[in-house]
Protein backbone atom coordinates (compact mmCIF):
# COMPACT_ATOMS: atom_id res chain seq x y z
CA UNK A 1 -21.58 -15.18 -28.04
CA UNK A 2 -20.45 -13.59 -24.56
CA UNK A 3 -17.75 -10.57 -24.38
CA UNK A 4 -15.29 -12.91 -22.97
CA UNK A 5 -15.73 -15.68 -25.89
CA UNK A 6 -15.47 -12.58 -28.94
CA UNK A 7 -12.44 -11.45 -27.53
CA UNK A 8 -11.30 -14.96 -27.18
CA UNK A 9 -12.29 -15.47 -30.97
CA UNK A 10 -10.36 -12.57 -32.27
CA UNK A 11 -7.25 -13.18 -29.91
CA UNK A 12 -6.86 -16.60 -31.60
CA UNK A 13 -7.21 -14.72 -35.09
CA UNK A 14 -4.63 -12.51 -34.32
CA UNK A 15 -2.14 -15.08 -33.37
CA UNK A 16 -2.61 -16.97 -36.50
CA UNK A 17 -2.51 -13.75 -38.75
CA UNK A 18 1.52 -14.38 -37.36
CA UNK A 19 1.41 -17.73 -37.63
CA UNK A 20 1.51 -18.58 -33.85
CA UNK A 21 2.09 -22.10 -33.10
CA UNK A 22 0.61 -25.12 -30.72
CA UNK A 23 -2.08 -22.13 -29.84
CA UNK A 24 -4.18 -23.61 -26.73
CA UNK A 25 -6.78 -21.99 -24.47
CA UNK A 26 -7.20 -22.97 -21.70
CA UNK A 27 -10.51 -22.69 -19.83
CA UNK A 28 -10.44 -21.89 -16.06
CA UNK A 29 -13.28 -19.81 -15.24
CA UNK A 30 -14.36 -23.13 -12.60
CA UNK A 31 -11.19 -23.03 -11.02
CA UNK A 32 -11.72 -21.57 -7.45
CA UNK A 33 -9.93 -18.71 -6.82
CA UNK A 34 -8.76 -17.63 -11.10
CA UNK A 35 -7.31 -14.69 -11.75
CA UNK A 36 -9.29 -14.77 -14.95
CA UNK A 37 -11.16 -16.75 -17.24
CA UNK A 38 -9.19 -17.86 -20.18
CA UNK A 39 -5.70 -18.54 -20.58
CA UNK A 40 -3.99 -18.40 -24.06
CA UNK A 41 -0.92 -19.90 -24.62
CA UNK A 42 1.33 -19.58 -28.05
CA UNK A 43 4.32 -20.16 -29.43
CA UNK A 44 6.63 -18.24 -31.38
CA UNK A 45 10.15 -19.71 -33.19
CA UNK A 46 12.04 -16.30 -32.11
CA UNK A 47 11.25 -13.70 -30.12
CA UNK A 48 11.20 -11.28 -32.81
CA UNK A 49 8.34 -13.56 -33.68
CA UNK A 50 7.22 -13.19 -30.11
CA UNK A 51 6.93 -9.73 -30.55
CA UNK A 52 5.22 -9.76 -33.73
CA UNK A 53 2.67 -12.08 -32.22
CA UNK A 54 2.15 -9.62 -29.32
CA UNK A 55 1.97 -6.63 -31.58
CA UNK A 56 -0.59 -8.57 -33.77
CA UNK A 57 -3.21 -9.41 -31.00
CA UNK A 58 -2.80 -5.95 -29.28
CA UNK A 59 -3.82 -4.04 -32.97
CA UNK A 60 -6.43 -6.61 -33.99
CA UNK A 61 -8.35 -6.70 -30.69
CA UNK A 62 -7.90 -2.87 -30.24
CA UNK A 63 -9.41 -2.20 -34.45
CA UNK A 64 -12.03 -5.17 -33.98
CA UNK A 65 -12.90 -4.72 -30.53
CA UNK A 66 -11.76 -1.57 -29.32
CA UNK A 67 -10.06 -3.22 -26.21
CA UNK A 68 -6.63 -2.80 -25.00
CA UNK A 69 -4.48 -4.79 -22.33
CA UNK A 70 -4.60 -4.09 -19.07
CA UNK A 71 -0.96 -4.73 -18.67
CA UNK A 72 1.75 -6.00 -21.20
CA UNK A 73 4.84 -7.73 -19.61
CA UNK A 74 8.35 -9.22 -20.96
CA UNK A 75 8.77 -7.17 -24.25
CA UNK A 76 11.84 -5.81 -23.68
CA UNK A 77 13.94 -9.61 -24.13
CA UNK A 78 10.58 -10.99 -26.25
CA UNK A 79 11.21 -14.53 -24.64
CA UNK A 80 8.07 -14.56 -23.36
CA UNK A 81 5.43 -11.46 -22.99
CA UNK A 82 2.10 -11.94 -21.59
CA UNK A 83 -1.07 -9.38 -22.11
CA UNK A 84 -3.78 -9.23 -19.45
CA UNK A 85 -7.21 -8.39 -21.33
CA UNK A 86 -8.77 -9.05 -17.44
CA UNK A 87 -10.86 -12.01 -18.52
CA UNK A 88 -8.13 -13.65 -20.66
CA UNK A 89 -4.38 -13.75 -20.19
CA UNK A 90 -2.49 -14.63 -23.06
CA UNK A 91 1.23 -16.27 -22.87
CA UNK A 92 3.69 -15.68 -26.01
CA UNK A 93 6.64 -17.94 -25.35
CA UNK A 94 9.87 -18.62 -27.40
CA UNK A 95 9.35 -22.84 -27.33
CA UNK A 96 12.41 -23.48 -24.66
CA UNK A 97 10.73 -21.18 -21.92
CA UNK A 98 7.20 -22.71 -23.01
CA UNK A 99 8.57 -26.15 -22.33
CA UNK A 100 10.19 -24.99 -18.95
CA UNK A 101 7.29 -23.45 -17.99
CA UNK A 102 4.41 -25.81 -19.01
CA UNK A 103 1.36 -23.60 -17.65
CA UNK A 104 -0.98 -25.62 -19.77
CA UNK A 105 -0.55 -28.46 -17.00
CA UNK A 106 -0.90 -26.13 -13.94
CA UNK A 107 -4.50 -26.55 -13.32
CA UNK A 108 -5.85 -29.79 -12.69
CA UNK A 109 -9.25 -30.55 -14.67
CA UNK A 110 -8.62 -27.44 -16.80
CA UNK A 111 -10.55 -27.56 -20.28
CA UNK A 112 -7.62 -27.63 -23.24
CA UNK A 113 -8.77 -26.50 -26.33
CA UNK A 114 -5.91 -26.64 -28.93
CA UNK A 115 -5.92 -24.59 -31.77
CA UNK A 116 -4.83 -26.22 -35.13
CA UNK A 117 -2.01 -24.38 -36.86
CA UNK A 118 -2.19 -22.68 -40.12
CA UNK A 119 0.35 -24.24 -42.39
């Protein structure tokens, strides 16, 4: 297993330690011209869950991995923040801007893995 697939892996893990929901990655290291590799997209039912998610993936990839983001957007309102890990981007989004926003369907032929929840 690749850099880019453990911190993938332990992403995912951190967004189900906080019970993310409808997790997806979304694979567009074919795409010409990607910013990155990997897209992860999540869901939380407030954005004090939002920020919990966030806050989760930030202290298990920087403990397992010793990684942090390059950049970490939209915590202030918690609506929506995104991290930029360089190879993966990963989208936390209350569910009415995830709707609005529907990046899953922005790249044509993108591979959609979705991630069962943890009930």
């Amino acid at each position: 297993m690749n850099q880019t697939e453990l911190l993938l892996n332990k992403i995912v893990e951190g967004l189900q330690e906080k019970k993310g929901k409808d997790i997806a990655t979304v694979n567009i290291s074919h795409v010409d011209g990607a910013i990155c590799q990997y897209i992860v997209i999540c869901t939380g039912n407030t954005p004090t869950q939002v920020s919990a998610l966030s806050d989760s993936v930030w202290e298990m990839v920087r403990k397992d991995l010793n990684e942090k983001p390059i950049a970490i957007d939209g915590e202030r309102a918690s609506e929506w923040i995104g991290l930029d890990y360089g190879t993966i981007i990963v989208h936390l989004f209350t569910p009415e801007l995830r709707t609005y926003y529907d990046i899953e369907n922005l790249w044509a032929g993108a591979k959609i893995n979705l991630i069962p929840d943890l009930d």
